[in-house]
C-alpha atoms as a PDB file:
ATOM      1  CA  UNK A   1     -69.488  61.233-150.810  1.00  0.00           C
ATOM      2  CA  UNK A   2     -67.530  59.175-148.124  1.00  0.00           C
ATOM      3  CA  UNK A   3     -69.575  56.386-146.541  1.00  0.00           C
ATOM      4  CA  UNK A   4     -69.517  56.893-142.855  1.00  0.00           C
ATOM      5  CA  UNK A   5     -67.720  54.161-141.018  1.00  0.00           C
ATOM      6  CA  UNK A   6     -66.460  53.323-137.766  1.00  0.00           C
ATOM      7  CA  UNK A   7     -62.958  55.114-138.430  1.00  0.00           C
ATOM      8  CA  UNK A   8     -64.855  57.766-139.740  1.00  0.00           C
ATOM      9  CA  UNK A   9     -67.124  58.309-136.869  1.00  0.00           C
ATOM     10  CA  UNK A  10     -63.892  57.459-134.436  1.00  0.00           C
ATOM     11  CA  UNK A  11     -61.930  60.011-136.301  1.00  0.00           C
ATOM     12  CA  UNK A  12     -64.360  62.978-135.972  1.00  0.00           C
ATOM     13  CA  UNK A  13     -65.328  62.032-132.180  1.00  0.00           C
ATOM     14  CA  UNK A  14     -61.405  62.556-131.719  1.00  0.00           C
ATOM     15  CA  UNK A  15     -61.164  65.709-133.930  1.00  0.00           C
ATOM     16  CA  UNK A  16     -63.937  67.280-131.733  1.00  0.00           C
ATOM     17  CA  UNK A  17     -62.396  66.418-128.283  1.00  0.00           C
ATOM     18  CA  UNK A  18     -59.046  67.991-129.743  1.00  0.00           C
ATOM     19  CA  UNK A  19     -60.291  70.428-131.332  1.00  0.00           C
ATOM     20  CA  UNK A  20     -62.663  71.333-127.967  1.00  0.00           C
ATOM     21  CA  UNK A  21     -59.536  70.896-125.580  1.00  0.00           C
ATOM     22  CA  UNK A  22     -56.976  72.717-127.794  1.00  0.00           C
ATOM     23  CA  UNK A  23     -59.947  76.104-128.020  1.00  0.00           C
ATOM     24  CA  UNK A  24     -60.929  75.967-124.648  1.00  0.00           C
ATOM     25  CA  UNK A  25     -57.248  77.017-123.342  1.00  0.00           C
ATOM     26  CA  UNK A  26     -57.043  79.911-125.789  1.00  0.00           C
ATOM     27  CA  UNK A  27     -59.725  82.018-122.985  1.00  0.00           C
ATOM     28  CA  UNK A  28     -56.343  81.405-120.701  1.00  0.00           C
ATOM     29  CA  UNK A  29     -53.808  82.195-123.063  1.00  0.00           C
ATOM     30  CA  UNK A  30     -55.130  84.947-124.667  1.00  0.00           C
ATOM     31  CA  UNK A  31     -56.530  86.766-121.493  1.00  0.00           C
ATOM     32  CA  UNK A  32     -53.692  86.471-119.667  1.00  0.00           C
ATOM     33  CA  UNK A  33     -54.947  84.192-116.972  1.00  0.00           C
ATOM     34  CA  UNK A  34     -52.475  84.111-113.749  1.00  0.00           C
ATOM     35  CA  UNK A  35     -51.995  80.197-114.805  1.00  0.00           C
ATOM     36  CA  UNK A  36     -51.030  81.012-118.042  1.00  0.00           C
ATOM     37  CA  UNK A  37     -48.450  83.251-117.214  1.00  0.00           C
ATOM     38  CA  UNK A  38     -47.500  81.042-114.193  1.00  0.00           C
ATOM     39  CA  UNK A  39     -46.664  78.277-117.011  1.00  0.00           C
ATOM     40  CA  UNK A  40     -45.064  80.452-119.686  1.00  0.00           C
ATOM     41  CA  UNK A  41     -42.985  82.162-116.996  1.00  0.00           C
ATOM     42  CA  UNK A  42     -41.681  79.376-115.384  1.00  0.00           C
ATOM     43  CA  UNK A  43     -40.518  78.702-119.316  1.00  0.00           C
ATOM     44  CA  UNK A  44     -38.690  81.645-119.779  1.00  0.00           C
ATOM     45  CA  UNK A  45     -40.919  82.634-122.870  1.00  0.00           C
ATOM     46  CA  UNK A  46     -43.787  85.047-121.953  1.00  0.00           C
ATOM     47  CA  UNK A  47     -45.573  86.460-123.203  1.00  0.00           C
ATOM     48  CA  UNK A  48     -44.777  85.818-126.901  1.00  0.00           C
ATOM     49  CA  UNK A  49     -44.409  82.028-125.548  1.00  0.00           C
ATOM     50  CA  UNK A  50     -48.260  82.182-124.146  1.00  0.00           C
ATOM     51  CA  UNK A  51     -49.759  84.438-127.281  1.00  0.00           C
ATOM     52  CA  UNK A  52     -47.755  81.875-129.898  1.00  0.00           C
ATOM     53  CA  UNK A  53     -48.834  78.850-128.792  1.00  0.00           C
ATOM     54  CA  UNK A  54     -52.205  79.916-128.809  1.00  0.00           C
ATOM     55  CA  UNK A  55     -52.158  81.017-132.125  1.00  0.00           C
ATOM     56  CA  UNK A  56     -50.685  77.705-133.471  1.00  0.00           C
ATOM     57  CA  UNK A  57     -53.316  75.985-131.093  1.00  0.00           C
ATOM     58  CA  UNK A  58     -56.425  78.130-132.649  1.00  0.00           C
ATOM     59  CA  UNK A  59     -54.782  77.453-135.865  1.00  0.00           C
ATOM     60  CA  UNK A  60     -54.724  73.605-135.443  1.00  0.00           C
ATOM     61  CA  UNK A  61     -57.835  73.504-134.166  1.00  0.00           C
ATOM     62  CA  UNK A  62     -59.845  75.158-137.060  1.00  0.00           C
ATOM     63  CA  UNK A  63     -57.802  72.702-139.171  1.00  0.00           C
ATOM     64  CA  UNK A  64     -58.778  69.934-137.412  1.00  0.00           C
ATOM     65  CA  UNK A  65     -62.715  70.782-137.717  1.00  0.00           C
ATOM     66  CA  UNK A  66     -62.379  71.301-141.720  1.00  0.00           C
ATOM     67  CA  UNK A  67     -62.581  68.045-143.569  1.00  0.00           C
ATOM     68  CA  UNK A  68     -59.607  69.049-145.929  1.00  0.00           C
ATOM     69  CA  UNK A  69     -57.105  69.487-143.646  1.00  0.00           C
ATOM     70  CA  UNK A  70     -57.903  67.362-140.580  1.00  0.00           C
ATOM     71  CA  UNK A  71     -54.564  65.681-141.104  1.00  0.00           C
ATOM     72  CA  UNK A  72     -52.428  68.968-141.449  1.00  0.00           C
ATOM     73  CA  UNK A  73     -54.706  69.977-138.069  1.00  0.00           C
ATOM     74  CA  UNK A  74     -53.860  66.442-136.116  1.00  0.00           C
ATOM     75  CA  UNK A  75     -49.917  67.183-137.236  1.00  0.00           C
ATOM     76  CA  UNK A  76     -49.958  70.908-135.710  1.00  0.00           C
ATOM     77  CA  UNK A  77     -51.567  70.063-132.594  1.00  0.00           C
ATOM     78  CA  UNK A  78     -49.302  66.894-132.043  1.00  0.00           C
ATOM     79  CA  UNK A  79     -46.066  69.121-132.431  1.00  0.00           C
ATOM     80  CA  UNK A  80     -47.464  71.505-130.287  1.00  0.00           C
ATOM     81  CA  UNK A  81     -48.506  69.044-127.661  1.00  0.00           C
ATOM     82  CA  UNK A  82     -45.344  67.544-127.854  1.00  0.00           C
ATOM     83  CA  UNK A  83     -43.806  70.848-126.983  1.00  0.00           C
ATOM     84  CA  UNK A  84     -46.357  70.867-124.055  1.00  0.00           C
ATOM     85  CA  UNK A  85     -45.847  67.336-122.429  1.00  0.00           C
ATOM     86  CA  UNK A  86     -42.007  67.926-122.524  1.00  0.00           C
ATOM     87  CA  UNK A  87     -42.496  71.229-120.843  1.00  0.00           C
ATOM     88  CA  UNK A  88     -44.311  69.522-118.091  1.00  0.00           C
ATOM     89  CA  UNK A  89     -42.110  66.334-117.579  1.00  0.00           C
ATOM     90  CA  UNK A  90     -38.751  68.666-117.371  1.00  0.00           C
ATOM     91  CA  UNK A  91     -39.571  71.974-115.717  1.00  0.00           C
ATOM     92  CA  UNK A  92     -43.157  72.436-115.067  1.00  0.00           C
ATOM     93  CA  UNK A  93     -43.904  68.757-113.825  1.00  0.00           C
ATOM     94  CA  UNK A  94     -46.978  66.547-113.871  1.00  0.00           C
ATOM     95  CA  UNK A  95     -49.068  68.442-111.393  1.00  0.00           C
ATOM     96  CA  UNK A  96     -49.395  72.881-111.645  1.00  0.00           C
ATOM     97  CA  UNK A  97     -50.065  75.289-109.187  1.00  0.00           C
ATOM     98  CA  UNK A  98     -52.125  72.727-107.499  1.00  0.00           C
ATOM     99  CA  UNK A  99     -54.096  71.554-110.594  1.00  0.00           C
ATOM    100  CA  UNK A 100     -54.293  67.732-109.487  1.00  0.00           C
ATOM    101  CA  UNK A 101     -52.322  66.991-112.933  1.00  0.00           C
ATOM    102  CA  UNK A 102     -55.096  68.238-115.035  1.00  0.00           C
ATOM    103  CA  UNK A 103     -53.314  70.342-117.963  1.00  0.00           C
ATOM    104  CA  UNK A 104     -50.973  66.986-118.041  1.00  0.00           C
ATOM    105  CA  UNK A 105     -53.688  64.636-118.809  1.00  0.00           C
ATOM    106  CA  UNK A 106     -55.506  67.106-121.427  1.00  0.00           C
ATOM    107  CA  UNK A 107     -51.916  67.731-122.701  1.00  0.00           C
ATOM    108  CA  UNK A 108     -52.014  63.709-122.857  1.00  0.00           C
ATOM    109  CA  UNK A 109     -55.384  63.321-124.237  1.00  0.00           C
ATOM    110  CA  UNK A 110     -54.744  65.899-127.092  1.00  0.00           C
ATOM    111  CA  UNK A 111     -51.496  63.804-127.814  1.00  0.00           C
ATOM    112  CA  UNK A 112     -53.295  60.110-128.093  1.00  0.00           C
ATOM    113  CA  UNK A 113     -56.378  61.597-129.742  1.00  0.00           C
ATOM    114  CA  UNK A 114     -54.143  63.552-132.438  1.00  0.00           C
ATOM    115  CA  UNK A 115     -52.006  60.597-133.206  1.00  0.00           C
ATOM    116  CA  UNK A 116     -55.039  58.513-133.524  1.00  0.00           C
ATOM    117  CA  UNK A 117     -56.659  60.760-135.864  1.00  0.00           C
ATOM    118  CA  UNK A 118     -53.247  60.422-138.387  1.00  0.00           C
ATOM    119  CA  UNK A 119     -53.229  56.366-137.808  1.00  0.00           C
ATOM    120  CA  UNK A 120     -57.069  56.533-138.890  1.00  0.00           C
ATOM    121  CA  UNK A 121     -56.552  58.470-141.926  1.00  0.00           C
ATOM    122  CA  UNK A 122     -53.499  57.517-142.681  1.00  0.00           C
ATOM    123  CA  UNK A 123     -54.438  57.418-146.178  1.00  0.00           C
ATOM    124  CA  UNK A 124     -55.346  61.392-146.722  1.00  0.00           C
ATOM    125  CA  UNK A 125     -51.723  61.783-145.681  1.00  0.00           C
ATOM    126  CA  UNK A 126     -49.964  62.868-149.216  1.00  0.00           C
ATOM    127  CA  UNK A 127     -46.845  61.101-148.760  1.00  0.00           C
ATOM    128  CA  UNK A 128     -47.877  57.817-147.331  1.00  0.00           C
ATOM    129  CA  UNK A 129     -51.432  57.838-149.106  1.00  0.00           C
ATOM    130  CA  UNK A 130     -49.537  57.733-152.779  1.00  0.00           C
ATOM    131  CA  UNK A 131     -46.989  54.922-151.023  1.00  0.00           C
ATOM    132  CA  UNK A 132     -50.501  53.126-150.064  1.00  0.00           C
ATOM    133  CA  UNK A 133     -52.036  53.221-153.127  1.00  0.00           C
ATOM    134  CA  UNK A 134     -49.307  52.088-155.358  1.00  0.00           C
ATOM    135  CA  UNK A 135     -48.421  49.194-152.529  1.00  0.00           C
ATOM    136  CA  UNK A 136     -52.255  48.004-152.448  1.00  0.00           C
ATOM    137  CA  UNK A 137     -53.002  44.734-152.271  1.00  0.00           C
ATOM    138  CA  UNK A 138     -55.403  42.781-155.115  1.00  0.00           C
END
């Protein structure tokens, strides 16, 4: 059993905001909420754009809450963030349909908290956790 440490504790406090953020726009997407299609419109990619990316977000999400795959879970919703924050700094901009910037900033907080989750368990990550353990130190 894993002792529970500060990274630990950091990394599931950041798994549950993602993971909370990244499920709570999936009511929008998947309803068809006039924001929604607003924002995937304005893309050129609705509604397979809108139903898509909620489907990778739902998926990333459940990842993120299942102790085996966090990592894979933090990956997915980065890319998919990433995808996000681009839309909004070249077509959609910061602030939408009067939204004070808010999508932005969750788009931002879902980026910082999933890259944080990879740096803090950096080790579970196949590639770089074999690279770790045959570079440890004595």
């Amino acid at each position: 059993m894993k002792s529970w440490n500060v990274s630990v504790v950091a990394s599931w406090a950041l798994q549950l905001v993602v993971a909370v953020i990244l499920l709570q726009t999936l009511f929008f997407k998947f309803t068809g909420a006039a924001e929604s299609v607003y924002i995937f419109s304005t893309l050129g990619v609705e509604p397979w754009g809108r139903i898509g990316s909620g489907i990778v977000e739902l998926i990333a999400a459940i990842l993120l809450l299942v102790p085996a795959t966090v990592t894979v879970g933090a990956a997915l919703a980065l890319v998919v963030i990433v995808g996000a924050i681009f839309s909004h700094l070249t077509v959609l901009g910061i602030e939408v349909q009067g939204d004070g910037g808010l999508l932005f900033v969750l788009a931002l907080t879902v980026f910082i908290g999933s890259a944080a989750i990879l740096v803090l368990r950096r080790s579970e990550i196949p590639v770089i956790g074999m690279w770790l353990s045959s570079h440890s130190v004595a």
